[in-house]
C-alpha atoms as a PDB file:
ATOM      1  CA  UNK A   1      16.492  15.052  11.513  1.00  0.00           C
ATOM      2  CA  UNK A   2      18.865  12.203  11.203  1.00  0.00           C
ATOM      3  CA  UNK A   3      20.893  12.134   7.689  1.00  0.00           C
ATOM      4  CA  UNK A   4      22.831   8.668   7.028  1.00  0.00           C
ATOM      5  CA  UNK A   5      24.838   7.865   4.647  1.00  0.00           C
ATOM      6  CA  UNK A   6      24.151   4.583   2.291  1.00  0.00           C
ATOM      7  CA  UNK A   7      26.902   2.693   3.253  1.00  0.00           C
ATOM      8  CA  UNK A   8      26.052   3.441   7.187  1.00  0.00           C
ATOM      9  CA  UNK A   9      22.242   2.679   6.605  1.00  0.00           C
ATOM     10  CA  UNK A  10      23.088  -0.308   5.649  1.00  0.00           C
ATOM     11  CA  UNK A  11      24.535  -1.110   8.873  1.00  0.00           C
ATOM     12  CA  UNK A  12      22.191   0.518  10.717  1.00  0.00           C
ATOM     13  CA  UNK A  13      18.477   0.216   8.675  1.00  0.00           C
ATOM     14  CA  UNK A  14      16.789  -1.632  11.618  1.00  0.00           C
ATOM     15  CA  UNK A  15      17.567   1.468  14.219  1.00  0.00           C
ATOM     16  CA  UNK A  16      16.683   3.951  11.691  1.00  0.00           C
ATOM     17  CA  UNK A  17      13.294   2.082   9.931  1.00  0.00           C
ATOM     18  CA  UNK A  18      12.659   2.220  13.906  1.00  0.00           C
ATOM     19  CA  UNK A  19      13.458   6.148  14.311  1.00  0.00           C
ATOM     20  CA  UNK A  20      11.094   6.723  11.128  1.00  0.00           C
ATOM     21  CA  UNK A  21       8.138   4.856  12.860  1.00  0.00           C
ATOM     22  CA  UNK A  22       8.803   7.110  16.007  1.00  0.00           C
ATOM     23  CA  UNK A  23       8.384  10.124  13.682  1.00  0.00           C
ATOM     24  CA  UNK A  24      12.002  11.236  13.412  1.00  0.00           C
ATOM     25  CA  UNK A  25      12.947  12.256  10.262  1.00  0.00           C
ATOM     26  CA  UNK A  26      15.125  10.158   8.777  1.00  0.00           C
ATOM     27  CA  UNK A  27      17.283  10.619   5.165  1.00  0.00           C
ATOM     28  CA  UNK A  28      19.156   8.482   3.573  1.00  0.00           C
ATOM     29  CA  UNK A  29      21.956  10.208   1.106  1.00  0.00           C
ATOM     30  CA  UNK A  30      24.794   9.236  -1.201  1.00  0.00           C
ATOM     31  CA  UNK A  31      28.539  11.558  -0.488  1.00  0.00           C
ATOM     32  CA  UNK A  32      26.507  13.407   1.521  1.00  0.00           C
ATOM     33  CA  UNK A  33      23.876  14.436  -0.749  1.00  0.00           C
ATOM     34  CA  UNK A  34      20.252  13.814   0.090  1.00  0.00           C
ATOM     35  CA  UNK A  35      18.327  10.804  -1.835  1.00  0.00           C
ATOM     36  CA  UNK A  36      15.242   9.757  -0.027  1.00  0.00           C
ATOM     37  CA  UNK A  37      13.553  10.035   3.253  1.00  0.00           C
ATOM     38  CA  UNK A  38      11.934   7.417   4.994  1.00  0.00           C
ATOM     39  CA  UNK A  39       8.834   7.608   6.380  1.00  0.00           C
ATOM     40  CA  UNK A  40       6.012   5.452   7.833  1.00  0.00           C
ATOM     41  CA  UNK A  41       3.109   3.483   5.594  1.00  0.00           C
ATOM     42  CA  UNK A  42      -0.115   4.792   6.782  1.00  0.00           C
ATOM     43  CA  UNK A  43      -2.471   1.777   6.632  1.00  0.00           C
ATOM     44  CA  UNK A  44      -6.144   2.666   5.235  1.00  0.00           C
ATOM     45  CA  UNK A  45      -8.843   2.521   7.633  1.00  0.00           C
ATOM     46  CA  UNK A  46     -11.601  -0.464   6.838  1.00  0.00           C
ATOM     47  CA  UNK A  47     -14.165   3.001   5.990  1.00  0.00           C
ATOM     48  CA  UNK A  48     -11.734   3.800   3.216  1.00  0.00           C
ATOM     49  CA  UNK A  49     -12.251   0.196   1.646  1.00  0.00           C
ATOM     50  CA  UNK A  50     -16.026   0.511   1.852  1.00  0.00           C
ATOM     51  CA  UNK A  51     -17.996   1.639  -1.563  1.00  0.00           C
ATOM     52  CA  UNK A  52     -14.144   1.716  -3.288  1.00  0.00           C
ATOM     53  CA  UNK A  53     -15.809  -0.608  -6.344  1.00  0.00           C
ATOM     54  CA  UNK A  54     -18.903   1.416  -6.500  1.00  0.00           C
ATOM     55  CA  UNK A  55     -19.910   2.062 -10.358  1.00  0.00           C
ATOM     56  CA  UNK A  56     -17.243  -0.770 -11.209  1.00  0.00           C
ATOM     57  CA  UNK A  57     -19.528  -3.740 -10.422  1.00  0.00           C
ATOM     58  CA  UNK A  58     -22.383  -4.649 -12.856  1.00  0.00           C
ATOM     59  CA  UNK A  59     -25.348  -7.540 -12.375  1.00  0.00           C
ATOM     60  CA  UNK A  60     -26.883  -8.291 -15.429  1.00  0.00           C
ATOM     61  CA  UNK A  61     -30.823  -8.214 -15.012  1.00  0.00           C
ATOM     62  CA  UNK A  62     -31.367 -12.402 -16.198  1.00  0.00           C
ATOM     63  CA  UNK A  63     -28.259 -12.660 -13.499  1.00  0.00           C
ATOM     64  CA  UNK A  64     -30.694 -15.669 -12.006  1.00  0.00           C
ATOM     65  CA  UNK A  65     -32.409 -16.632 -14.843  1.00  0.00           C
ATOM     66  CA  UNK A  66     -31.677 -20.340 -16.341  1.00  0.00           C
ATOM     67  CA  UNK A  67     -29.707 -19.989 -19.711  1.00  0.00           C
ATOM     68  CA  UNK A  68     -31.910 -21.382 -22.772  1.00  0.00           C
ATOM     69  CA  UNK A  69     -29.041 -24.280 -23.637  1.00  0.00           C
ATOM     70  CA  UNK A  70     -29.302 -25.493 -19.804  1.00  0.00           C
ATOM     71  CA  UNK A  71     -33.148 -25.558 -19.754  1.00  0.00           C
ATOM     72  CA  UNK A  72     -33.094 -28.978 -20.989  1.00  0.00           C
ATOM     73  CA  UNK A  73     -31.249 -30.454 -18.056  1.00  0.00           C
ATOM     74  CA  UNK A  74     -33.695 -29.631 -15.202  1.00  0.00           C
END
């Protein structure tokens, strides 16, 4: 586990954002005191995006039907 500092992260966040995404442990702390730990984004897989909207989405039943007012334009 790698504890830095905030005024030495500063100086440093490149090499540590890289130790995070090599699955070190890495947290950043004020006087000494921890504050937050960095860690990787997992990115969603494209399965996770599919059916996300279901029950959300609704398609009237006239969806194709011509509107009443717009009947005289055809």
């Amino acid at each position: 586990m790698t504890t830095k500092n905030l005024y030495e992260a500063k100086t440093h966040l490149s090499a540590l954002v890289a130790e995070a995404l090599a699955g070190e442990e890495v947290v950043l702390a004020r006087n000494g005191v921890p504050l937050v730990r960095l860690t990787p984004v997992e990115k969603p897989s494209f399965a996770d995006a599919l059916g996300m909207d279901a029950g959300r989405i609704f398609i009237a039943d006239d969806f194709d039907a011509t509107p009443s007012d717009f009947k005289e334009y055809s």
